[in-house]
PDB file of N, CA and C in Angstrom:
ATOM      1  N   UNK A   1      81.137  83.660 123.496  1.00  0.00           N
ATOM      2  CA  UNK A   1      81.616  84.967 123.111  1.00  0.00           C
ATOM      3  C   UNK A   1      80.811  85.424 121.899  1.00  0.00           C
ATOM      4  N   UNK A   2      80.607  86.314 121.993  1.00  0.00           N
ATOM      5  CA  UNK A   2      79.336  86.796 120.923  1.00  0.00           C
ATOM      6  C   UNK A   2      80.006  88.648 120.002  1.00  0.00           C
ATOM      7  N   UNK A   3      79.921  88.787 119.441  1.00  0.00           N
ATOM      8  CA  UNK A   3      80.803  89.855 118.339  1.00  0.00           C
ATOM      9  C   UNK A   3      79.309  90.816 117.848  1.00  0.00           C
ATOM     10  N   UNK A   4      79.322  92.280 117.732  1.00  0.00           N
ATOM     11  CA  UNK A   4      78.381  92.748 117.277  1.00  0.00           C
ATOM     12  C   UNK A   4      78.937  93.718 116.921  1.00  0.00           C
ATOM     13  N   UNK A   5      78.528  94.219 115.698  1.00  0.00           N
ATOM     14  CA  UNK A   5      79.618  95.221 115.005  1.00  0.00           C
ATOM     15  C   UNK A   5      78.800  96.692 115.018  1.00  0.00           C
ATOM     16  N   UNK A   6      79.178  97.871 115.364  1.00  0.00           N
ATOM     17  CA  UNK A   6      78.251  99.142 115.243  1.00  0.00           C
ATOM     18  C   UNK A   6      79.491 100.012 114.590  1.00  0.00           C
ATOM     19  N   UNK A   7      78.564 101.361 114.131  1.00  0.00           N
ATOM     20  CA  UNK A   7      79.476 101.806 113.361  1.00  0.00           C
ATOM     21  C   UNK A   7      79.972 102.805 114.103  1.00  0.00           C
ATOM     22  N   UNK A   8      81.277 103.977 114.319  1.00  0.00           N
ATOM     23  CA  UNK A   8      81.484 104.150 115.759  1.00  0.00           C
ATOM     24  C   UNK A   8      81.395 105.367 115.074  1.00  0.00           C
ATOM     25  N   UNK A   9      80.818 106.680 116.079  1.00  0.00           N
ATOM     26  CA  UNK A   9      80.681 108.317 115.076  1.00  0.00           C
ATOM     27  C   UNK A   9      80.807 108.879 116.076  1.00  0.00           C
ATOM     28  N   UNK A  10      81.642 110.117 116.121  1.00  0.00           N
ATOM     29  CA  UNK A  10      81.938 111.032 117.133  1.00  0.00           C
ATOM     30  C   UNK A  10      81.347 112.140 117.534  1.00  0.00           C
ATOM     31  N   UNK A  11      80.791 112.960 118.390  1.00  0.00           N
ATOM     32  CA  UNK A  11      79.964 113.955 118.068  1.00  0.00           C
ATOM     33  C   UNK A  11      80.796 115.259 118.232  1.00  0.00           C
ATOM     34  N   UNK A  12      82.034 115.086 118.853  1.00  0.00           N
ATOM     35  CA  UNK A  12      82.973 116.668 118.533  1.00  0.00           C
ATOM     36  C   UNK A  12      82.902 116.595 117.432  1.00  0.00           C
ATOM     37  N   UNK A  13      82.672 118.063 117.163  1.00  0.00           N
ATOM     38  CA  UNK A  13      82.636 118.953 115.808  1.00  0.00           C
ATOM     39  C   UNK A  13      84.387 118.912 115.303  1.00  0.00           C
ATOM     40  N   UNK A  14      85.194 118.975 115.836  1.00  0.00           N
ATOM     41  CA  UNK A  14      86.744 118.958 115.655  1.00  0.00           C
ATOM     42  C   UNK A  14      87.293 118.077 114.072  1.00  0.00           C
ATOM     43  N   UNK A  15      87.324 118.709 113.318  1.00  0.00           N
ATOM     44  CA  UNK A  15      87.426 117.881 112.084  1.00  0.00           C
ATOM     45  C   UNK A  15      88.462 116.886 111.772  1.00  0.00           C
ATOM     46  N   UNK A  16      89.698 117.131 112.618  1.00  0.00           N
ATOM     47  CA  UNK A  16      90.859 115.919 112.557  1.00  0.00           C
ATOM     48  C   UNK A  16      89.901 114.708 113.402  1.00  0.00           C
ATOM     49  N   UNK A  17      89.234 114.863 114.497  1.00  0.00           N
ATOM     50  CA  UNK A  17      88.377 113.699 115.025  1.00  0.00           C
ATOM     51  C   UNK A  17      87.425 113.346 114.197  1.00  0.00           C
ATOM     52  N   UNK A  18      87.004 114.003 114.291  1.00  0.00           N
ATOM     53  CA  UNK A  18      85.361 113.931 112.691  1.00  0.00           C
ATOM     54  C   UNK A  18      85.918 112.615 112.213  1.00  0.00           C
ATOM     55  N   UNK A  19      86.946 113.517 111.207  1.00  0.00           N
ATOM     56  CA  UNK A  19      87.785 112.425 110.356  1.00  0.00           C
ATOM     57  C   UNK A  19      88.470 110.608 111.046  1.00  0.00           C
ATOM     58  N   UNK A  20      88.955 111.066 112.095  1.00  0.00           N
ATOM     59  CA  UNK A  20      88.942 109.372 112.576  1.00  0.00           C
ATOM     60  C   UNK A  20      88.104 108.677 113.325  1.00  0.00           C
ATOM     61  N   UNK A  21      87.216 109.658 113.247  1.00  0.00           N
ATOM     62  CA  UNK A  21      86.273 108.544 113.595  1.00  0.00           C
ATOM     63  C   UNK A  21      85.456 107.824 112.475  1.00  0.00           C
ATOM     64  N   UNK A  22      85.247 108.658 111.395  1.00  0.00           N
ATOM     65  CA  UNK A  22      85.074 108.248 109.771  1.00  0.00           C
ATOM     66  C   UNK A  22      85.712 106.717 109.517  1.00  0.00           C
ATOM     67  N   UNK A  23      86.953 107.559 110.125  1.00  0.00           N
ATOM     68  CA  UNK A  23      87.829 105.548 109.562  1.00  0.00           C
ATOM     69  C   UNK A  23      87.517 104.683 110.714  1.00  0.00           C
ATOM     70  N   UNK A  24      87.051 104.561 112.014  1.00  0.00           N
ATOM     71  CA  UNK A  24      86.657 103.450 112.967  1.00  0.00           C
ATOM     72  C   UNK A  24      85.495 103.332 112.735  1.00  0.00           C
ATOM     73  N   UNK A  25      85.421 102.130 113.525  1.00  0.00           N
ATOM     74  CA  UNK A  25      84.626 100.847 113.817  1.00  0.00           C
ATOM     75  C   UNK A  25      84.524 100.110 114.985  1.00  0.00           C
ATOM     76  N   UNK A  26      83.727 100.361 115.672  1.00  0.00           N
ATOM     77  CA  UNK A  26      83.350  99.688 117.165  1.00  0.00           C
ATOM     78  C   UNK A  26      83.122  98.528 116.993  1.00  0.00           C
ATOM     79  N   UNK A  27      83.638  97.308 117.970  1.00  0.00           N
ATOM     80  CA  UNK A  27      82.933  96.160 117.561  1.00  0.00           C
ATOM     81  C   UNK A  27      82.943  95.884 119.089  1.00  0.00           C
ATOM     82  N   UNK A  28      81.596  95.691 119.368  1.00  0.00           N
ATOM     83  CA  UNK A  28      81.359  95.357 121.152  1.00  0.00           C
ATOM     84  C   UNK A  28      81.830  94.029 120.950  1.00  0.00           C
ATOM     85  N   UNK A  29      82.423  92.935 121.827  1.00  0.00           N
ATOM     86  CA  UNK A  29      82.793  91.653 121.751  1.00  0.00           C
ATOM     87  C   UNK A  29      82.614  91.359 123.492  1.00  0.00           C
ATOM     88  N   UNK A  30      81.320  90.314 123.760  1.00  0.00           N
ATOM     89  CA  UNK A  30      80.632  89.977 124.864  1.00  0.00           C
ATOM     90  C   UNK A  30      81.994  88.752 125.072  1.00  0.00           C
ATOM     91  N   UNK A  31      82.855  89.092 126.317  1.00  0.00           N
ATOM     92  CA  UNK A  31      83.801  88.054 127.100  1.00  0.00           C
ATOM     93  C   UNK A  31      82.884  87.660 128.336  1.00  0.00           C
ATOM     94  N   UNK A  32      83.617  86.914 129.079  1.00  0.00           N
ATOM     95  CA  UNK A  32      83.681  86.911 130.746  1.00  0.00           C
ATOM     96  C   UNK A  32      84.606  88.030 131.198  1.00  0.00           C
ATOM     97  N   UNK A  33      84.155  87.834 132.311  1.00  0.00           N
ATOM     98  CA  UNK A  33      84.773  88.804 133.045  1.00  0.00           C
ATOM     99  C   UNK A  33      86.046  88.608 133.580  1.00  0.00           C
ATOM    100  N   UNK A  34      86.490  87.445 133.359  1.00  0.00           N
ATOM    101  CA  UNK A  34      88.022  86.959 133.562  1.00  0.00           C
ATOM    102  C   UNK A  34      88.432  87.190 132.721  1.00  0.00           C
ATOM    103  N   UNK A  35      88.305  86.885 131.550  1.00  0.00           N
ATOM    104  CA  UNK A  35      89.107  87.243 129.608  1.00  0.00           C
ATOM    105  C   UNK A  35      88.753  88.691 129.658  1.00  0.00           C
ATOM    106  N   UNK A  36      88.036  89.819 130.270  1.00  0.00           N
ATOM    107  CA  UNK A  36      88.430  91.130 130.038  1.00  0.00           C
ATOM    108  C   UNK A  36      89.265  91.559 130.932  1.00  0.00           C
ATOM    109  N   UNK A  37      89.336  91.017 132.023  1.00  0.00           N
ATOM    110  CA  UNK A  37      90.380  91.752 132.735  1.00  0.00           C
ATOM    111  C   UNK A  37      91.963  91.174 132.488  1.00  0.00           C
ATOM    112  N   UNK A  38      92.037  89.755 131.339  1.00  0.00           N
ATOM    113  CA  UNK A  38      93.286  89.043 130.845  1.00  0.00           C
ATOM    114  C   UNK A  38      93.788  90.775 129.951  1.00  0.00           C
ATOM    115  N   UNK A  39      92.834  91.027 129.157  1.00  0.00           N
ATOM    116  CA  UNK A  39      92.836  91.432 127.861  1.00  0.00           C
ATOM    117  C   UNK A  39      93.294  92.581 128.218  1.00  0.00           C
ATOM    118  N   UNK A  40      92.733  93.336 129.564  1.00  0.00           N
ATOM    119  CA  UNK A  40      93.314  94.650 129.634  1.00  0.00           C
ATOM    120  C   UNK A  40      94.468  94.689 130.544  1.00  0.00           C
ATOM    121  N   UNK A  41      94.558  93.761 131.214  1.00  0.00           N
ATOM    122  CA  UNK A  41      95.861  93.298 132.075  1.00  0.00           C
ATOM    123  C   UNK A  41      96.986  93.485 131.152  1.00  0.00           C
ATOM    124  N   UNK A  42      97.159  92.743 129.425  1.00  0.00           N
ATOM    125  CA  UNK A  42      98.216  92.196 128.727  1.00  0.00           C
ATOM    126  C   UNK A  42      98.401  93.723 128.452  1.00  0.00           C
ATOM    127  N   UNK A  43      97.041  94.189 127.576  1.00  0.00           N
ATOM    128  CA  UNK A  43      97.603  95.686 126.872  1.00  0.00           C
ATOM    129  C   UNK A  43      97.967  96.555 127.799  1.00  0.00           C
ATOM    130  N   UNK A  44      97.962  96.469 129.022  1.00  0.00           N
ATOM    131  CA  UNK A  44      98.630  96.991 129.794  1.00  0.00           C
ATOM    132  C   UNK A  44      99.928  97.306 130.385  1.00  0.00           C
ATOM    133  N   UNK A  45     100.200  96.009 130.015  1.00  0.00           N
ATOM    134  CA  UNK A  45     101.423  95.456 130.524  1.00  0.00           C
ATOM    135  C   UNK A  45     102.285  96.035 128.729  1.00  0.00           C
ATOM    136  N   UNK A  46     101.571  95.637 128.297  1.00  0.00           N
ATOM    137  CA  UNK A  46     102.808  96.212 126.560  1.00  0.00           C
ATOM    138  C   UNK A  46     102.695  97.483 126.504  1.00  0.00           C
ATOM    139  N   UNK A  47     101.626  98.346 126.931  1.00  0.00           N
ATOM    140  CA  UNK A  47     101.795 100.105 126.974  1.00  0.00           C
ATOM    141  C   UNK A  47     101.413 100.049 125.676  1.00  0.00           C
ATOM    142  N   UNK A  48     100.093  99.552 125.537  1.00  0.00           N
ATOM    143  CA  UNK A  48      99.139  99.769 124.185  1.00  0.00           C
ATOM    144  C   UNK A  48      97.456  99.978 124.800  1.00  0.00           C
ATOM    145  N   UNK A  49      96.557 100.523 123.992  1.00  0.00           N
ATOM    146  CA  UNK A  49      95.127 100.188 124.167  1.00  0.00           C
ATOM    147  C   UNK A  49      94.715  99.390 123.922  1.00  0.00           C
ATOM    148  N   UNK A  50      93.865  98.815 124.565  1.00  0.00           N
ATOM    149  CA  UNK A  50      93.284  97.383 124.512  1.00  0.00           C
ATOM    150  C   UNK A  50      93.148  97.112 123.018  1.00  0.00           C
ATOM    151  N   UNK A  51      92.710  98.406 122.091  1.00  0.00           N
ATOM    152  CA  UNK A  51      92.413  98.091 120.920  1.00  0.00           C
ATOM    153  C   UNK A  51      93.595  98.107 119.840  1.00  0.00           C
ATOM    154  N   UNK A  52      94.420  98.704 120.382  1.00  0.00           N
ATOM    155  CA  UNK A  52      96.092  98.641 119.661  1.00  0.00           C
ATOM    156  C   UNK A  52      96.268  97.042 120.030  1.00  0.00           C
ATOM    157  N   UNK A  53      96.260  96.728 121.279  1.00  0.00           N
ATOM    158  CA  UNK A  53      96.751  95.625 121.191  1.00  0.00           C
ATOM    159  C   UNK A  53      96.209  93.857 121.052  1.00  0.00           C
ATOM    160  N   UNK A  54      94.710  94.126 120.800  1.00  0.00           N
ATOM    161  CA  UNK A  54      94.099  93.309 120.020  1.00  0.00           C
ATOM    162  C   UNK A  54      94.060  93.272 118.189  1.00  0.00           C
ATOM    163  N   UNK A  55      94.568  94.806 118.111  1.00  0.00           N
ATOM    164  CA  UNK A  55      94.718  94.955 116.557  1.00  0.00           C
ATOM    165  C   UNK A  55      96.433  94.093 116.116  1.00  0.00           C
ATOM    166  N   UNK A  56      96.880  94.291 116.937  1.00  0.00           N
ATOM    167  CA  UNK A  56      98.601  93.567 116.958  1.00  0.00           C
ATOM    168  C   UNK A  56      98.238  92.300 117.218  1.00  0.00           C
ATOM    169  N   UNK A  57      97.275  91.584 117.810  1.00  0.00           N
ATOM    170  CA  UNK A  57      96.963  89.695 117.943  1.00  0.00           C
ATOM    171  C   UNK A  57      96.427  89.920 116.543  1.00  0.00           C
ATOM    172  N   UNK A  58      95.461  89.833 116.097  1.00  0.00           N
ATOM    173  CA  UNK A  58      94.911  89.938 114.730  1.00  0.00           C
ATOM    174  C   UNK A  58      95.814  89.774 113.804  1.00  0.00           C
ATOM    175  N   UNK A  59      96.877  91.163 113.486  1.00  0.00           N
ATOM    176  CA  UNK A  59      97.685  90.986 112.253  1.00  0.00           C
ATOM    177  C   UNK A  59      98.860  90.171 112.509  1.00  0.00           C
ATOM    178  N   UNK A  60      98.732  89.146 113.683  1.00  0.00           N
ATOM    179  CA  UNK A  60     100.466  88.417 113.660  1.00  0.00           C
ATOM    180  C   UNK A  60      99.453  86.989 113.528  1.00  0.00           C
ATOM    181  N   UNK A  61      98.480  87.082 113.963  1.00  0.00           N
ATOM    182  CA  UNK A  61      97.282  85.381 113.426  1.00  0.00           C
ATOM    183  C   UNK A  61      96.780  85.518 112.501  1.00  0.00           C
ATOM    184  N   UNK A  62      96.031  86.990 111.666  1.00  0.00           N
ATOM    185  CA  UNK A  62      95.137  86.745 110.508  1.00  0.00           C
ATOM    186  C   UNK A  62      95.586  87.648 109.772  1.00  0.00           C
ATOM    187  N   UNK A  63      96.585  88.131 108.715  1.00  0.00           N
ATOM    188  CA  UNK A  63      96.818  89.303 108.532  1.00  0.00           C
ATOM    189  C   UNK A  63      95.590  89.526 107.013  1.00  0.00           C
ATOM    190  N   UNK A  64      95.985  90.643 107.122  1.00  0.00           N
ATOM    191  CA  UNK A  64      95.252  91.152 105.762  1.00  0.00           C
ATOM    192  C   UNK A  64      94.843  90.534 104.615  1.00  0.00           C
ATOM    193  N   UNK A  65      93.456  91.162 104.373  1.00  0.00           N
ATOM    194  CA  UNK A  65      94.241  90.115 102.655  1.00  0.00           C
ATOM    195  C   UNK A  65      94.546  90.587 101.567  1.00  0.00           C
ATOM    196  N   UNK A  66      94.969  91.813 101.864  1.00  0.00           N
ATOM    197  CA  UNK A  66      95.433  92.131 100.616  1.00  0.00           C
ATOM    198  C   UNK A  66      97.343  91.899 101.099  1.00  0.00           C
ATOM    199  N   UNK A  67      97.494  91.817 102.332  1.00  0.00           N
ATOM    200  CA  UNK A  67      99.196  91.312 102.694  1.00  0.00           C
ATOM    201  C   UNK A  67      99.011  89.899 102.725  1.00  0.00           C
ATOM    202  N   UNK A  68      97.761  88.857 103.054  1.00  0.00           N
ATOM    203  CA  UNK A  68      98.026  87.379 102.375  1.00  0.00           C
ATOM    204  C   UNK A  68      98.127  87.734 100.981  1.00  0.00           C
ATOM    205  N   UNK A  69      98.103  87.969  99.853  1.00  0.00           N
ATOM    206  CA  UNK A  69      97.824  88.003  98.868  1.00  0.00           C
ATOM    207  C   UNK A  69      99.261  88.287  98.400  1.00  0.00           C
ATOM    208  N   UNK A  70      99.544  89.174  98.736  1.00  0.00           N
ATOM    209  CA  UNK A  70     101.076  89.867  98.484  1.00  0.00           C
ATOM    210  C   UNK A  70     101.647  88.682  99.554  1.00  0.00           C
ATOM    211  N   UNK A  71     101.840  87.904  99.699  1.00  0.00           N
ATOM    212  CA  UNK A  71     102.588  87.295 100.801  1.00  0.00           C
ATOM    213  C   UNK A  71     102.226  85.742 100.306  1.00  0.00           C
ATOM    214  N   UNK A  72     101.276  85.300  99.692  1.00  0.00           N
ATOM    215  CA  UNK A  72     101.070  84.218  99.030  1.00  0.00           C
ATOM    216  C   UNK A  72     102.509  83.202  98.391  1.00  0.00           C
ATOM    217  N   UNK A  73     102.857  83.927  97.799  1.00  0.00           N
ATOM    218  CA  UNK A  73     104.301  83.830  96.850  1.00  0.00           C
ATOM    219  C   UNK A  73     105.473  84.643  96.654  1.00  0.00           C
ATOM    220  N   UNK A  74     105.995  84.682  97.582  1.00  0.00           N
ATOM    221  CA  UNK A  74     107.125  85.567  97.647  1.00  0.00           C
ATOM    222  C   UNK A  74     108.027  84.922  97.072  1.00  0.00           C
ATOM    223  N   UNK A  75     108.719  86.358  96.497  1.00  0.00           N
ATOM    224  CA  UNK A  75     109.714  86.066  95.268  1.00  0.00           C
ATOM    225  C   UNK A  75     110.864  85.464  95.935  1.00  0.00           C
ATOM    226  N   UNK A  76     111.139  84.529  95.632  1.00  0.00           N
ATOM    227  CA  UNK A  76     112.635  83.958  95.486  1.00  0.00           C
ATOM    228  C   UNK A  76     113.487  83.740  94.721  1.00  0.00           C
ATOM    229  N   UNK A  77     114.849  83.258  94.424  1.00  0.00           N
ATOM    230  CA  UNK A  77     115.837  82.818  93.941  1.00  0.00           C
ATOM    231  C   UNK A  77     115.373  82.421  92.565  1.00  0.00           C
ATOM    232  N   UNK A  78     114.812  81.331  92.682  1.00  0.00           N
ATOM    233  CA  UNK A  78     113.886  80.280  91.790  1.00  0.00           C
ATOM    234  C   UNK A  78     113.200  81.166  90.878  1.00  0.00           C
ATOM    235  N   UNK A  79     112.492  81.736  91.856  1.00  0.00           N
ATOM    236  CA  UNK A  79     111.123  82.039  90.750  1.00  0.00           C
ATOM    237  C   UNK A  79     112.126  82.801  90.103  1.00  0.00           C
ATOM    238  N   UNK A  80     112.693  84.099  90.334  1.00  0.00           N
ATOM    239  CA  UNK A  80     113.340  84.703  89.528  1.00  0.00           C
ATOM    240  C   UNK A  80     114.266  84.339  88.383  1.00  0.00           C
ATOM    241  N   UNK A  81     114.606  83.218  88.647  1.00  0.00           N
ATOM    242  CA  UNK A  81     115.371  82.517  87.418  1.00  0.00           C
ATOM    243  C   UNK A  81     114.792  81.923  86.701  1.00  0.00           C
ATOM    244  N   UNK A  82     113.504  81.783  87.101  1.00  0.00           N
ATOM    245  CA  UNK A  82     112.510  80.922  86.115  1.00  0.00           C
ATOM    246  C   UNK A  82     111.700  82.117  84.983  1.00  0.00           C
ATOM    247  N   UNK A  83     111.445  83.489  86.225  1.00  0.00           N
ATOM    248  CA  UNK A  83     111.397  84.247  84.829  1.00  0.00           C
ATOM    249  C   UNK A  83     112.373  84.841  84.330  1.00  0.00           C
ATOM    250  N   UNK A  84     113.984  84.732  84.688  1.00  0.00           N
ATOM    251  CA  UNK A  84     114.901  84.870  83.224  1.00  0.00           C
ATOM    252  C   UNK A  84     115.302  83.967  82.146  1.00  0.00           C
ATOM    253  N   UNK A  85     114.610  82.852  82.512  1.00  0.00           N
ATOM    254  CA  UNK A  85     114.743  81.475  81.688  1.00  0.00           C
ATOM    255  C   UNK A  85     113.395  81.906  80.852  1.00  0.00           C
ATOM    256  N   UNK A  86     111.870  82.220  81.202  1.00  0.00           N
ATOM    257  CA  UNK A  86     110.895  82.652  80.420  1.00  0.00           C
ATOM    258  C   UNK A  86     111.185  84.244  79.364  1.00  0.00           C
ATOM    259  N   UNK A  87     111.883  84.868  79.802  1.00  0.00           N
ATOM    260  CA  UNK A  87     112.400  85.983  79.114  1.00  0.00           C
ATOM    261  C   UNK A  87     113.163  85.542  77.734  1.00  0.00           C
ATOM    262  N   UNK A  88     114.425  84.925  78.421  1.00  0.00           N
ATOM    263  CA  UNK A  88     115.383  84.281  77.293  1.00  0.00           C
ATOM    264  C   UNK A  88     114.584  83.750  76.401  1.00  0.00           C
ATOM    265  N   UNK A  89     113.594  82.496  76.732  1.00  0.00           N
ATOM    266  CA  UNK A  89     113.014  81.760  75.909  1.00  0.00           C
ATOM    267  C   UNK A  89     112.508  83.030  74.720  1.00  0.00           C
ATOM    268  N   UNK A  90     111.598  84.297  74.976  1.00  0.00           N
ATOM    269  CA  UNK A  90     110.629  84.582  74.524  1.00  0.00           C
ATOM    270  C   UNK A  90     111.558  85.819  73.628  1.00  0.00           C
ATOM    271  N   UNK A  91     112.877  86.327  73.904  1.00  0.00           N
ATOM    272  CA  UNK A  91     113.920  86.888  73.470  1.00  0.00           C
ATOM    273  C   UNK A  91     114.510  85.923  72.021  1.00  0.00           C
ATOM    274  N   UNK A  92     114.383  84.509  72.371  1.00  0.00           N
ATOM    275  CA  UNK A  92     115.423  83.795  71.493  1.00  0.00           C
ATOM    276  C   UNK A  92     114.051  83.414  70.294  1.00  0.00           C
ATOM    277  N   UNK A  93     112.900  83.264  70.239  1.00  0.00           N
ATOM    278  CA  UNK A  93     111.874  83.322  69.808  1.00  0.00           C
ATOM    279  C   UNK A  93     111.279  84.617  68.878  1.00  0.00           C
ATOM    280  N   UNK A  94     112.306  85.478  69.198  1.00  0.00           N
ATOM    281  CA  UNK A  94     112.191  86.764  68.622  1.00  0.00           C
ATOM    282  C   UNK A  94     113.192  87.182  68.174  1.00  0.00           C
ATOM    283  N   UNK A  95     114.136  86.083  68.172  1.00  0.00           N
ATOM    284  CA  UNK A  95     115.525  86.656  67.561  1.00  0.00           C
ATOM    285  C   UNK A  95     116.156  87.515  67.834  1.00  0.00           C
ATOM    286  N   UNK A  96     116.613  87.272  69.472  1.00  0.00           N
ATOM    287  CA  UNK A  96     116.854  88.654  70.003  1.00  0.00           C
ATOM    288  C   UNK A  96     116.469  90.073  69.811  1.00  0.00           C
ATOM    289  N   UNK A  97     115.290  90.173  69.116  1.00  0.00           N
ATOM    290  CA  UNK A  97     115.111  91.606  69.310  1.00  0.00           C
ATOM    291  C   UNK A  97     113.777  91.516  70.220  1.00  0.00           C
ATOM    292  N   UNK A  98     114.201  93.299  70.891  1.00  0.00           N
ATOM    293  CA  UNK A  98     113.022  93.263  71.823  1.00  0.00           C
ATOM    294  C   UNK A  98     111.708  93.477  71.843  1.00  0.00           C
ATOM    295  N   UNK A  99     110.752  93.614  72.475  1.00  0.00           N
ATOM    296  CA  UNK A  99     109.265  94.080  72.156  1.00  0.00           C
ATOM    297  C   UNK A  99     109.039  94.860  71.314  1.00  0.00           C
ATOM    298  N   UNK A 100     108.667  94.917  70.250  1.00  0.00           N
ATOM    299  CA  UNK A 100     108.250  96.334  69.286  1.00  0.00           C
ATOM    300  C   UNK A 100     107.642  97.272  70.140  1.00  0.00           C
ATOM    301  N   UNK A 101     107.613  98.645  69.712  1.00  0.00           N
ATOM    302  CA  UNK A 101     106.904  99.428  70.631  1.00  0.00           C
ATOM    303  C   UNK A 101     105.188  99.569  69.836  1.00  0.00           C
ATOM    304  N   UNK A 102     104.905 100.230  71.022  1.00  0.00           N
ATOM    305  CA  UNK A 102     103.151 100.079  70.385  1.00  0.00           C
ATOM    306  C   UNK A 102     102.768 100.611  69.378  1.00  0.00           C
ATOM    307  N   UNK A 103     103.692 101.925  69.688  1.00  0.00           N
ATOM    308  CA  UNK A 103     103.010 102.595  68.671  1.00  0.00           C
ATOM    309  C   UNK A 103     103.692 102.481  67.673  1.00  0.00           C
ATOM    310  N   UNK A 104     104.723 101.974  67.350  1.00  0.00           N
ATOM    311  CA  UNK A 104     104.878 101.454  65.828  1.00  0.00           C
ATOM    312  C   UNK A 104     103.891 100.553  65.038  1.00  0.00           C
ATOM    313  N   UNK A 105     103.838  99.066  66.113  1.00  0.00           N
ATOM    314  CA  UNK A 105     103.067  98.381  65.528  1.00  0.00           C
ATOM    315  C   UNK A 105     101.841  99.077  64.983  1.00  0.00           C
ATOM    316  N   UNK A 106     101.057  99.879  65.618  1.00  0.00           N
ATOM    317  CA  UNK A 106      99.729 100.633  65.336  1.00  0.00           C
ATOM    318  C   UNK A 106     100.501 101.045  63.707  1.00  0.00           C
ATOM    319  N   UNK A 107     101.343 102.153  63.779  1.00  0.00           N
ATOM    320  CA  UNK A 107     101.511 102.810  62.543  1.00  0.00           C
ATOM    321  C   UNK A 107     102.059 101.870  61.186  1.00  0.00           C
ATOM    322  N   UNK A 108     102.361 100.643  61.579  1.00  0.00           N
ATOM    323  CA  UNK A 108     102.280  99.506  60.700  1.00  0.00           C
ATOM    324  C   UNK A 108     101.164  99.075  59.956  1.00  0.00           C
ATOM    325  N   UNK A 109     100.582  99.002  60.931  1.00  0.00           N
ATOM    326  CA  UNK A 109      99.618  98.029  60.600  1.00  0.00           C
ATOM    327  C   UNK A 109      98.509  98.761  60.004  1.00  0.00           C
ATOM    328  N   UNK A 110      98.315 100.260  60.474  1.00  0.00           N
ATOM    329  CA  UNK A 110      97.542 101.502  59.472  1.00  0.00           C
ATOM    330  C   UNK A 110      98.221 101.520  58.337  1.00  0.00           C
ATOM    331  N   UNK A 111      99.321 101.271  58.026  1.00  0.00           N
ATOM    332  CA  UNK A 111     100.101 101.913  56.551  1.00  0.00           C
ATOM    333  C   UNK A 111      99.373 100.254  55.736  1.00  0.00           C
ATOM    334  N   UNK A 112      99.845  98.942  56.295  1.00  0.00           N
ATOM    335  CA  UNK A 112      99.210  97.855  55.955  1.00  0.00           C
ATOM    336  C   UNK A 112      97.685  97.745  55.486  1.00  0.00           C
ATOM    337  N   UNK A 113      96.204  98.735  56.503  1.00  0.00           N
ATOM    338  CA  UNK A 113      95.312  98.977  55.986  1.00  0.00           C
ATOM    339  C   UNK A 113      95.213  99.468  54.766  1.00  0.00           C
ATOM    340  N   UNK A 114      96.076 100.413  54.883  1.00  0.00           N
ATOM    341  CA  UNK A 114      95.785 101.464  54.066  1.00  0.00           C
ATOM    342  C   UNK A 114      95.866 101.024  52.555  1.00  0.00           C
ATOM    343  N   UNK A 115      96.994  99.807  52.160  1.00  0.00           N
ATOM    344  CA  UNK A 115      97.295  99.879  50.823  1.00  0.00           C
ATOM    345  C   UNK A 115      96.553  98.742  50.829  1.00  0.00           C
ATOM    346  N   UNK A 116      95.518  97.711  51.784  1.00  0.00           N
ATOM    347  CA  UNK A 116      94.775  97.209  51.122  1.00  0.00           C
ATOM    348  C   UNK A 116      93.513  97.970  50.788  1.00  0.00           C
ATOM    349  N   UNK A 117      93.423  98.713  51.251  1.00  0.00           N
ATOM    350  CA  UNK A 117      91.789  99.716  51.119  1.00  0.00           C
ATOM    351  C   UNK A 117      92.446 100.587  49.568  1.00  0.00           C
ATOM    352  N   UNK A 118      93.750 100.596  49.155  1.00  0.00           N
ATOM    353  CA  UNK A 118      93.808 101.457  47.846  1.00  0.00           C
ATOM    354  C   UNK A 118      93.746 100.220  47.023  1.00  0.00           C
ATOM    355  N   UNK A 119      94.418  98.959  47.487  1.00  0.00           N
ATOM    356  CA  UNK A 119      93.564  97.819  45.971  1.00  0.00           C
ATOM    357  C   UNK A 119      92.479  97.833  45.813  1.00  0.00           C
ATOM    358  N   UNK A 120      91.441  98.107  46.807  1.00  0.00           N
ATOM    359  CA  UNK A 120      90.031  97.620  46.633  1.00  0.00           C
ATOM    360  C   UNK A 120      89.643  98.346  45.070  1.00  0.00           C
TER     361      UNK A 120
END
């Protein structure tokens, strides 16, 4: 089986087509002639295009990676209590008070410049 990728461009002028064809991608994929007629037999049988329904094998065997990625570590029970146990910690470390805001700290720490630049 051999895979060759071309880039797929439409020649109607029709700009909603224009446009999807912008977002496709042809990829010729050399079968036998028994595995193409499996392939269009199945999407047939589900009331999809061959390419709907090779795009549906794909994302239930290889999905994305930006959905592996997001899907790597899904939040659970645990984790979530582990970051209210990291919160608490970083709360009780601060003496219960919460994050300063930014822009205070900034206007701190300018008033702090400032009266060392008037000792100089």
């Amino acid at each position: 089986m051999a895979i060759r990728k071309q880039d797929f461009h439409d020649n109607d002028d029709d700009d909603d087509q224009a446009e999807k064809a912008r977002k496709r991608t042809r990829i010729t994929i050399d079968v036998s002639p028994e595995m193409r007629r499996r392939i269009k037999m199945a999407a047939l049988q589900n009331d999809l295009s061959v390419g709907e329904y090779i795009g549906r094998i794909l994302e239930q065997n290889v999905p994305d990676e930006t959905t592996k990625t997001l899907q790597r570590r899904p939040a659970t029970r645990m984790m979530l209590e582990e970051l209210r146990q990291v919160r608490d910690a970083i709360m009780q470390d601060r003496k219960g008070q919460p994050f300063e805001d930014s822009t205070e700290m900034i206007r701190q720490m300018r008033e702090d410049r400032s009266k060392e630049l008037d000792q100089l």
